[in-house]
Protein backbone atom coordinates (compact mmCIF):
# COMPACT_ATOMS: atom_id res chain seq x y z
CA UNK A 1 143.97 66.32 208.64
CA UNK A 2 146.10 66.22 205.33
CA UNK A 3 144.55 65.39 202.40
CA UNK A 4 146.42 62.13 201.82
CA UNK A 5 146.69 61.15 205.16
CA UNK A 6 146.80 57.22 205.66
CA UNK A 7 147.62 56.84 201.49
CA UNK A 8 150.62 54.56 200.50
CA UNK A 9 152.94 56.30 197.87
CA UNK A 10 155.69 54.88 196.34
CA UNK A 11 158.07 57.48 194.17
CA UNK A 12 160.52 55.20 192.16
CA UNK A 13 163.77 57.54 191.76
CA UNK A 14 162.83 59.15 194.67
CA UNK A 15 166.49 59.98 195.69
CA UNK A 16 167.38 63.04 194.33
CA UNK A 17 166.10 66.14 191.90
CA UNK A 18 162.20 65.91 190.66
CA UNK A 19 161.66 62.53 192.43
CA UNK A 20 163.03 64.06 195.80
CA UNK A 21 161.06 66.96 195.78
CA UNK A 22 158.11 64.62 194.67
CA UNK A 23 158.45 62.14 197.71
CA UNK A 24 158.93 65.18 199.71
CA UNK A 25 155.20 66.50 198.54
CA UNK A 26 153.45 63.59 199.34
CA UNK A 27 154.99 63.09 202.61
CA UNK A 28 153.96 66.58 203.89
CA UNK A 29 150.65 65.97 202.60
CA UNK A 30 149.88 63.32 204.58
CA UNK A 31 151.26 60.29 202.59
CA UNK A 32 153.97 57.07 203.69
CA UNK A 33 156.28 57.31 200.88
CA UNK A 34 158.51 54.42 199.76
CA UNK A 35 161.64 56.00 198.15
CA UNK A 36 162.88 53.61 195.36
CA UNK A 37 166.29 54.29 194.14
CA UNK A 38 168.85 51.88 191.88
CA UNK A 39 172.28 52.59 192.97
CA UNK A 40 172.38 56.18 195.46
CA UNK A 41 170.72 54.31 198.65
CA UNK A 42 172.48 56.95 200.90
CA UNK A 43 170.31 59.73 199.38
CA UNK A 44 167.16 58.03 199.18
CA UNK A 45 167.78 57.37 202.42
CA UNK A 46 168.53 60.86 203.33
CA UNK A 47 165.24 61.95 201.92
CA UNK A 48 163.14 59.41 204.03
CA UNK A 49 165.13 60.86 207.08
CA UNK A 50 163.99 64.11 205.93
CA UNK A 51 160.05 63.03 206.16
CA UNK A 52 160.86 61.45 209.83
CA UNK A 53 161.71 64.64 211.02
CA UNK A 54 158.82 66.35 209.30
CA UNK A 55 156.67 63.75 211.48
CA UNK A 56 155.90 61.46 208.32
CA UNK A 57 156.72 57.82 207.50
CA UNK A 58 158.34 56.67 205.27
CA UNK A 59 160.98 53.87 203.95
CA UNK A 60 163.49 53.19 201.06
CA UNK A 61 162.93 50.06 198.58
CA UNK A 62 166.10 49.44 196.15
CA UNK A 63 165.98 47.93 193.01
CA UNK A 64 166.43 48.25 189.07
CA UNK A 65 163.27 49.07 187.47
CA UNK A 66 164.32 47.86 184.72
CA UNK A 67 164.09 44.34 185.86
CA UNK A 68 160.93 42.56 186.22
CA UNK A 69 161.32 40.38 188.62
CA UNK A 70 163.16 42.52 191.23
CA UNK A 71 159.97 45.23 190.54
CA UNK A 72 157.61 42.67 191.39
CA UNK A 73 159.24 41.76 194.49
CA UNK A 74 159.33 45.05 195.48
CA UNK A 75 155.74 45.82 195.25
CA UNK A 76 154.66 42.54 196.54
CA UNK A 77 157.33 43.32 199.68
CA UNK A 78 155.89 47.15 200.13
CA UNK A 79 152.29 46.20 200.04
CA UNK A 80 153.22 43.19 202.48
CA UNK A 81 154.70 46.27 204.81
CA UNK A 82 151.95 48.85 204.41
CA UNK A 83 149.03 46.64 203.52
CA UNK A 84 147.88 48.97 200.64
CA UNK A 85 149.26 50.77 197.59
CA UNK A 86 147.68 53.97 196.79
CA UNK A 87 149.53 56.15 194.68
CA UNK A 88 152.47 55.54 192.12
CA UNK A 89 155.02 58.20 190.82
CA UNK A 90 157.11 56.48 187.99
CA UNK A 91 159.95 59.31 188.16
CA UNK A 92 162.78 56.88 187.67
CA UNK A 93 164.93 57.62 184.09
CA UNK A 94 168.40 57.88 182.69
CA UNK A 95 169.80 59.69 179.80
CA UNK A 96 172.28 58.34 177.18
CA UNK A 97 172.64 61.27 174.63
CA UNK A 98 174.19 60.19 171.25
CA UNK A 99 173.19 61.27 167.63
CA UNK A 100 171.44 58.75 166.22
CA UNK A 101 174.29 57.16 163.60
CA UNK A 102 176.67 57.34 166.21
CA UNK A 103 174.12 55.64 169.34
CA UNK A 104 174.87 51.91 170.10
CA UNK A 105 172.22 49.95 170.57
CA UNK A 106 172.84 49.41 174.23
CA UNK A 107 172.63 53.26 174.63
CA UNK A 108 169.12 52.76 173.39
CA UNK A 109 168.04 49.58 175.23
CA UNK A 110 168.75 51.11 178.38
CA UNK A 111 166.94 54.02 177.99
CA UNK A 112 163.88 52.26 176.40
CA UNK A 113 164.13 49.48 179.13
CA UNK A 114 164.34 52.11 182.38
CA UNK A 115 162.02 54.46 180.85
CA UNK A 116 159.68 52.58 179.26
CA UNK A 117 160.06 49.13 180.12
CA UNK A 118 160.14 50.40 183.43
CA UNK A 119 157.24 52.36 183.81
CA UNK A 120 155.42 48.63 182.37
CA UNK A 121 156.94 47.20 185.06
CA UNK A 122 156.20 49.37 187.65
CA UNK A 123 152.14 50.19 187.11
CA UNK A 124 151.55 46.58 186.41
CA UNK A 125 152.78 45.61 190.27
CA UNK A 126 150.85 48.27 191.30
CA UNK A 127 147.66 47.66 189.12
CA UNK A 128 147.04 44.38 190.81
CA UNK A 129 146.69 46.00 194.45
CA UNK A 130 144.82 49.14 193.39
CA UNK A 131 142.34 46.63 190.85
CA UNK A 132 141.57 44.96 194.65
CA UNK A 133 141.20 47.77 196.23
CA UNK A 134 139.21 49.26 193.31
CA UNK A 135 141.01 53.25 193.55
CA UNK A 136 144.79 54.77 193.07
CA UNK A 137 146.51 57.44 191.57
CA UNK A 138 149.13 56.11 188.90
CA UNK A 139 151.41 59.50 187.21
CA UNK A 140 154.04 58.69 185.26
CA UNK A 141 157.02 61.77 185.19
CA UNK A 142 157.28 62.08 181.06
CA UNK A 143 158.94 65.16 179.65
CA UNK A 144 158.43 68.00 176.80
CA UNK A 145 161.07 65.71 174.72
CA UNK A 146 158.41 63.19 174.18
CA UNK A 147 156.09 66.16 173.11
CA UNK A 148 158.60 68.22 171.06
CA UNK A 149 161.58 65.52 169.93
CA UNK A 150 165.28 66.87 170.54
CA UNK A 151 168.65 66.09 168.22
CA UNK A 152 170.67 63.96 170.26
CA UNK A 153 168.17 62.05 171.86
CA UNK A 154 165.92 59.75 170.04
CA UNK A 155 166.13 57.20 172.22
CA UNK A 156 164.83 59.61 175.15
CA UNK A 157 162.41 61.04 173.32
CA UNK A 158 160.89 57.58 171.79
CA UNK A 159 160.57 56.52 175.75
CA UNK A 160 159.14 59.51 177.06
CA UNK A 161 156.43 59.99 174.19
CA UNK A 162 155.87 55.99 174.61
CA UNK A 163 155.05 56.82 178.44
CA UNK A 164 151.98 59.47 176.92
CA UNK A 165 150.72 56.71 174.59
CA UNK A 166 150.78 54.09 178.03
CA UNK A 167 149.44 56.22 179.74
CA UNK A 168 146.18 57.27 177.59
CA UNK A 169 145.86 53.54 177.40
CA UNK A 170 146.18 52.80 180.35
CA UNK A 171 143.76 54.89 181.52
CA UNK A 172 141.46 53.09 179.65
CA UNK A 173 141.90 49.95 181.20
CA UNK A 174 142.06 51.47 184.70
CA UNK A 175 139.68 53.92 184.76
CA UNK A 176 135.46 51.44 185.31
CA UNK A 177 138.01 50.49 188.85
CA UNK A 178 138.08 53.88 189.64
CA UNK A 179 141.83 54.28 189.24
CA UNK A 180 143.09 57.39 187.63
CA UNK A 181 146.14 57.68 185.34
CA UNK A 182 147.85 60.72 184.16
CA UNK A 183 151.24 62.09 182.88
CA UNK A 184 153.38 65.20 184.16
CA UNK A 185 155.66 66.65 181.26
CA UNK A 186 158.57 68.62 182.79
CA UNK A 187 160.28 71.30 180.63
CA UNK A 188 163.63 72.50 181.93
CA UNK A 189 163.95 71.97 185.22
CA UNK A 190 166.73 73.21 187.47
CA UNK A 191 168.15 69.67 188.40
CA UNK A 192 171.13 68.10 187.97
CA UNK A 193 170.81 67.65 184.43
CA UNK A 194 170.39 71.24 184.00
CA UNK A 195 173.23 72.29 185.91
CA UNK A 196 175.37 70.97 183.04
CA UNK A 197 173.97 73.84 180.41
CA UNK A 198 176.61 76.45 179.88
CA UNK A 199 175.75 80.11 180.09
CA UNK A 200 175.62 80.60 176.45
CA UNK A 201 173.24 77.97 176.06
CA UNK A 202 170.92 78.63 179.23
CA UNK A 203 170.59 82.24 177.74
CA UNK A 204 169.77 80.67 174.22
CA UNK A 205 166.98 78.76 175.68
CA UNK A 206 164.95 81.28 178.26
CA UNK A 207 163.51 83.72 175.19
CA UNK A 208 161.49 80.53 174.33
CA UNK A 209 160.24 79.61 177.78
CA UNK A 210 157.22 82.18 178.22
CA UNK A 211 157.47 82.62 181.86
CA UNK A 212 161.50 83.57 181.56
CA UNK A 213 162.92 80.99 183.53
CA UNK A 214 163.78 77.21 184.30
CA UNK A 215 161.26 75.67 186.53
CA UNK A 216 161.81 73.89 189.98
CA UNK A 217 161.68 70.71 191.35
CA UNK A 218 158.60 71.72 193.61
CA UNK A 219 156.74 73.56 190.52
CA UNK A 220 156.74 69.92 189.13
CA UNK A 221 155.76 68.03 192.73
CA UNK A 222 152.86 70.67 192.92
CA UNK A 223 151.36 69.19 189.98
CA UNK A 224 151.79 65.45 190.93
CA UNK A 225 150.58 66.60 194.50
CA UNK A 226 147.31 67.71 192.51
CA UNK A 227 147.00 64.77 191.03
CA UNK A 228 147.36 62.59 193.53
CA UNK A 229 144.73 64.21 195.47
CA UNK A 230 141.00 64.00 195.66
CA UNK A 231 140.68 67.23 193.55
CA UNK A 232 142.09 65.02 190.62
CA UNK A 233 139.19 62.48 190.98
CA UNK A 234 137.67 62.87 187.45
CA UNK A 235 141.02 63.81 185.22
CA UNK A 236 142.49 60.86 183.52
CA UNK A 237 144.55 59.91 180.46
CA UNK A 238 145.43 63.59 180.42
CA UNK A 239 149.26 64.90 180.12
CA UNK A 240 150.11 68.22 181.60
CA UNK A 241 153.12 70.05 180.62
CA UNK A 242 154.98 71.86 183.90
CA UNK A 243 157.52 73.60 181.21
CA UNK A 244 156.87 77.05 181.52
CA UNK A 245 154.64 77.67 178.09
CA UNK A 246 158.06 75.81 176.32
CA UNK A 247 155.34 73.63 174.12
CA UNK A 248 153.17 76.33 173.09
């Protein structure tokens, strides 16, 4: 027996990168995961066809998290299917670099209202099952930006460290029901995002990364994993950095 065996999880940006490797996780350990994705159905569903053929369930759920209503739906229409809701990953982001005088203000709305706005979205669906059943995991993906701020990104990092604020608060709210709420902080991860650095600039970056190298998809799913898990009972409102030693 697994130790998540007969949990619900759902991973929203499940489809690729840290939120494949995530949904991946869960499912081995025991988990149904619900694979959300926006736009790439075909690898969302490709993960969930991965899980089937590890032996686990598992099902995709598309829609923006960004909107409200189609979030709520969601939920309502994946506790409707699994008749609980036990664990939520809000993975799901987007980046839209730009120097501050030069960002438009849509660049910054939609990065505020998936990041942020989303992750509102997102744990309030879920609140209202895991309030009934009085337990759940809630971990919301962050990043070291929201620790450490970054030039080109203010709108990135003003979601990311508005996720660590949520989420201490959160935790507050959550916590006399016996649901725990946490925060995962990549660093530099080797995902698609990554990929883009040039050699000059990946070299530039490792002497300040004390273990001397990007991290992995699966060093960050470890973490949720831990989280999720009954080991994790009595940590909440905490953020844990998965970056290597980048923030110390």
């Amino acid at each position: 027996m697994t130790q998540l065996d007969g949990q619900v999880a759902v991973v929203t940006g499940g489809s690729r990168g840290i939120g494949r490797a995530i949904a991946l996780a869960l499912g081995d350990a025991g988990a149904r995961v619900v694979v959300t994705c926006t736009r790439q159905r075909a690898a969302a569903e490709d993960v969930v066809a991965l899980l089937q053929q590890r032996g686990h369930e598992g099902q995709v759920q598309q829609f923006d998290v960004a909107d409200y209503a189609a979030t709520t739906t969601a939920f309502e229409a994946i506790v409707q299917t699994w008749g609980r809701l036990d664990i939520l990953v809000n993975n799901a982001g987007i980046r839209r670099d730009q120097l501050l005088v030069r960002m438009k203000p849509e660049e910054w709305d939609a990065v505020l209202h998936t990041n942020l706005s989303g992750m509102f979205h997102c744990a309030r669906a879920a609140a209202r099952t895991m309030l009934r059943q009085r337990s759940g995991r809630i971990i919301a993906i962050t990043s070291v930006i929201g620790m450490t701020g970054n030039a080109g990104q203010t709108n990135y990092a003003a979601s990311k460290a508005g996720l660590i604020g949520f989420t201490k608060a959160l935790a507050k709210e959550l916590g006399p029901r016996g649901i725990t709420v946490n925060a995962v902080a990549p660093g530099f991860i080797e995902t698609d995002m990554t990929r883009e650095l040039s050699d000059t600039q990946r070299q530039a970056l490792l002497p300040h990364i004390p273990l001397g190298r990007l991290g992995t998809p699966e060093d960050v799913a470890s973490c949720v994993l831990f989280l999720a898990s009954e080991a994790a009972r009595y940590i909440t409102g905490e953020v844990v950095s998965v970056s290597g030693g980048l923030t110390i």
